[in-house]
Protein backbone atom coordinates (compact mmCIF):
# COMPACT_ATOMS: atom_id res chain seq x y z
CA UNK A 1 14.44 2.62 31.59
CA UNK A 2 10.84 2.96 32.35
CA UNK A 3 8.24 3.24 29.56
CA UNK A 4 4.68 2.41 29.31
CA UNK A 5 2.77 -0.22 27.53
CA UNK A 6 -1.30 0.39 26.58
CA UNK A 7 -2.45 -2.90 26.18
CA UNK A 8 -5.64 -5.08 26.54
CA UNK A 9 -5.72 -5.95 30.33
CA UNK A 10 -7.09 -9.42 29.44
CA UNK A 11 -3.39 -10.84 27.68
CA UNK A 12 -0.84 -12.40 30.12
CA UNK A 13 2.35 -10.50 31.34
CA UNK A 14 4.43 -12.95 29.89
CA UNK A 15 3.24 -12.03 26.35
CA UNK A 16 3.28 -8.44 27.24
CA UNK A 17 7.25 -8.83 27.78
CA UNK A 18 6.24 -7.53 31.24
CA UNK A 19 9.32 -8.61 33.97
CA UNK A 20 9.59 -6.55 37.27
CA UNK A 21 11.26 -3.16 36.70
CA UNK A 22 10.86 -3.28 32.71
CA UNK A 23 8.28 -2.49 30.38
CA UNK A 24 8.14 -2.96 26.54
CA UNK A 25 6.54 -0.26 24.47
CA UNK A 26 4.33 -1.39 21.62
CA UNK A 27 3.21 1.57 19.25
CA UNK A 28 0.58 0.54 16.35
CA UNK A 29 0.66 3.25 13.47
CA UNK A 30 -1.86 3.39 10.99
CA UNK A 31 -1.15 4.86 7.68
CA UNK A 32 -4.44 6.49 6.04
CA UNK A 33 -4.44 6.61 2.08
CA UNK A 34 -6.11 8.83 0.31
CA UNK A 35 -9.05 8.04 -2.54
CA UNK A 36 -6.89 8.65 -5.49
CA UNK A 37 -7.97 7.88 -9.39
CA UNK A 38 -6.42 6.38 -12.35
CA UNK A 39 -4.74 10.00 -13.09
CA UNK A 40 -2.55 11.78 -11.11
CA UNK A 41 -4.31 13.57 -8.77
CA UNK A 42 -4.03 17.01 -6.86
CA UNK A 43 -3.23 16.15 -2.83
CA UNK A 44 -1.84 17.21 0.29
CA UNK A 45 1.03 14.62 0.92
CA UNK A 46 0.75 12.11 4.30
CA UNK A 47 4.51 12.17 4.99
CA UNK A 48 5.78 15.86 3.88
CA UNK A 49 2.44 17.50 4.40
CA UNK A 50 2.67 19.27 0.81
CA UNK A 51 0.59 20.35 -1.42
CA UNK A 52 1.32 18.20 -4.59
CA UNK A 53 -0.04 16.57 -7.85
CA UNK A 54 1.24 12.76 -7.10
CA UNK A 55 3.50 10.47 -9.70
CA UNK A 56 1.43 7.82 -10.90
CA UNK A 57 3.20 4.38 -11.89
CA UNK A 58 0.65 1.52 -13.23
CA UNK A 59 1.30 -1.77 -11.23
CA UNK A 60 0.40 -5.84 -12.74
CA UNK A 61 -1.03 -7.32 -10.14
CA UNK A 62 -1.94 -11.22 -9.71
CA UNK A 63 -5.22 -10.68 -11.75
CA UNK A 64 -2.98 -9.54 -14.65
CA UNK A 65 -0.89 -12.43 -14.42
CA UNK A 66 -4.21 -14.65 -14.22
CA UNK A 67 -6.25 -12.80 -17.15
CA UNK A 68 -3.05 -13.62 -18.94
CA UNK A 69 -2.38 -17.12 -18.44
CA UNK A 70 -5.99 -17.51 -19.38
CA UNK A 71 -5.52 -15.79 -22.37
CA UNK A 72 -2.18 -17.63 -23.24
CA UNK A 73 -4.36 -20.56 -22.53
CA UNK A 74 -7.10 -20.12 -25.09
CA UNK A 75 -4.38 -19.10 -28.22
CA UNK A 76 -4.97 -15.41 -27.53
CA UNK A 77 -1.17 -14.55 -26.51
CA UNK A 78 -0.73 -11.81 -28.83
CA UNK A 79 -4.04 -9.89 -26.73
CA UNK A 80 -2.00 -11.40 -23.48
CA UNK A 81 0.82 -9.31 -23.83
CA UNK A 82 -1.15 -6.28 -24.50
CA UNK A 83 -2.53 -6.40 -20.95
CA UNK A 84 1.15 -5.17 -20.00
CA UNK A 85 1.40 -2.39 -22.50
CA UNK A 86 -2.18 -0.41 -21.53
CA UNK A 87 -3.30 0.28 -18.32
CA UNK A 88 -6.83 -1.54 -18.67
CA UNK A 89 -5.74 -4.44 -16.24
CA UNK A 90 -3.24 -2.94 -13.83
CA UNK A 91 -3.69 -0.75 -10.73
CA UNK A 92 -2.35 2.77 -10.67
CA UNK A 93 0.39 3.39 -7.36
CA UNK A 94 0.28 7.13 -6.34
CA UNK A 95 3.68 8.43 -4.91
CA UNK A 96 4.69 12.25 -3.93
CA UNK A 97 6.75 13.73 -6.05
CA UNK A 98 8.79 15.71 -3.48
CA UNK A 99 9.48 13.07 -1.17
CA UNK A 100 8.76 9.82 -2.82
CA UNK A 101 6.23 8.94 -0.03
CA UNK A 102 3.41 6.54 -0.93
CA UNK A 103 -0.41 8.08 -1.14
CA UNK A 104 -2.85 5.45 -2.47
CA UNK A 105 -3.64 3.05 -4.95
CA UNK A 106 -6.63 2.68 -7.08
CA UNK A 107 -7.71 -0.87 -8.33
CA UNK A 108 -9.00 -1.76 -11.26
């Protein structure tokens, strides 16, 4: 077995895996999102390369949870829990409707 590595010249062999008569392959693969809104939104897919209108689902993130504790904090509960029921404090995930595939997120 004999397959290249593209590495920085500058790191060690032992780190590279590098023994006489093998090689370790190291492949870095960088996803690119696309700017997407808080609607669904009209894109060519990443993974299945169609043209689609992607399936939103909102998200809670940390600053949800936070905004809510705070709110919990200072006797507002009942406005806590509507942070969960609108879409005013969580992101928006974008996913392809044909194959499920992950496009983008926008943050509120």
């Amino acid at each position: 077995m004999h397959v290249s590595v593209s590495l920085s010249n500058d790191m060690p062999l032992a780190i590279l895996g590098y023994w006489p008569d093998s090689f370790v392959s190291v492949y870095f693969i960088k996803m690119s999102t696309q700017p997407v809104g808080p609607e669904p939104v009209n894109v060519v897919c990443p993974s299945c390369h169609q043209q689609v209108v992607t399936r939103t689902e909102p998200k809670a993130t940390t600053k949800t949870h936070l905004i809510a504790l705070i709110m919990c904090l200072t006797c507002l509960w009942p406005c806590a829990c509507c942070l969960y029921c609108t879409q005013c404090a969580r992101n928006t995930e974008h996913f392809c409707p044909s194959c499920n595939a992950f496009v983008g997120t926008y943050e509120r």
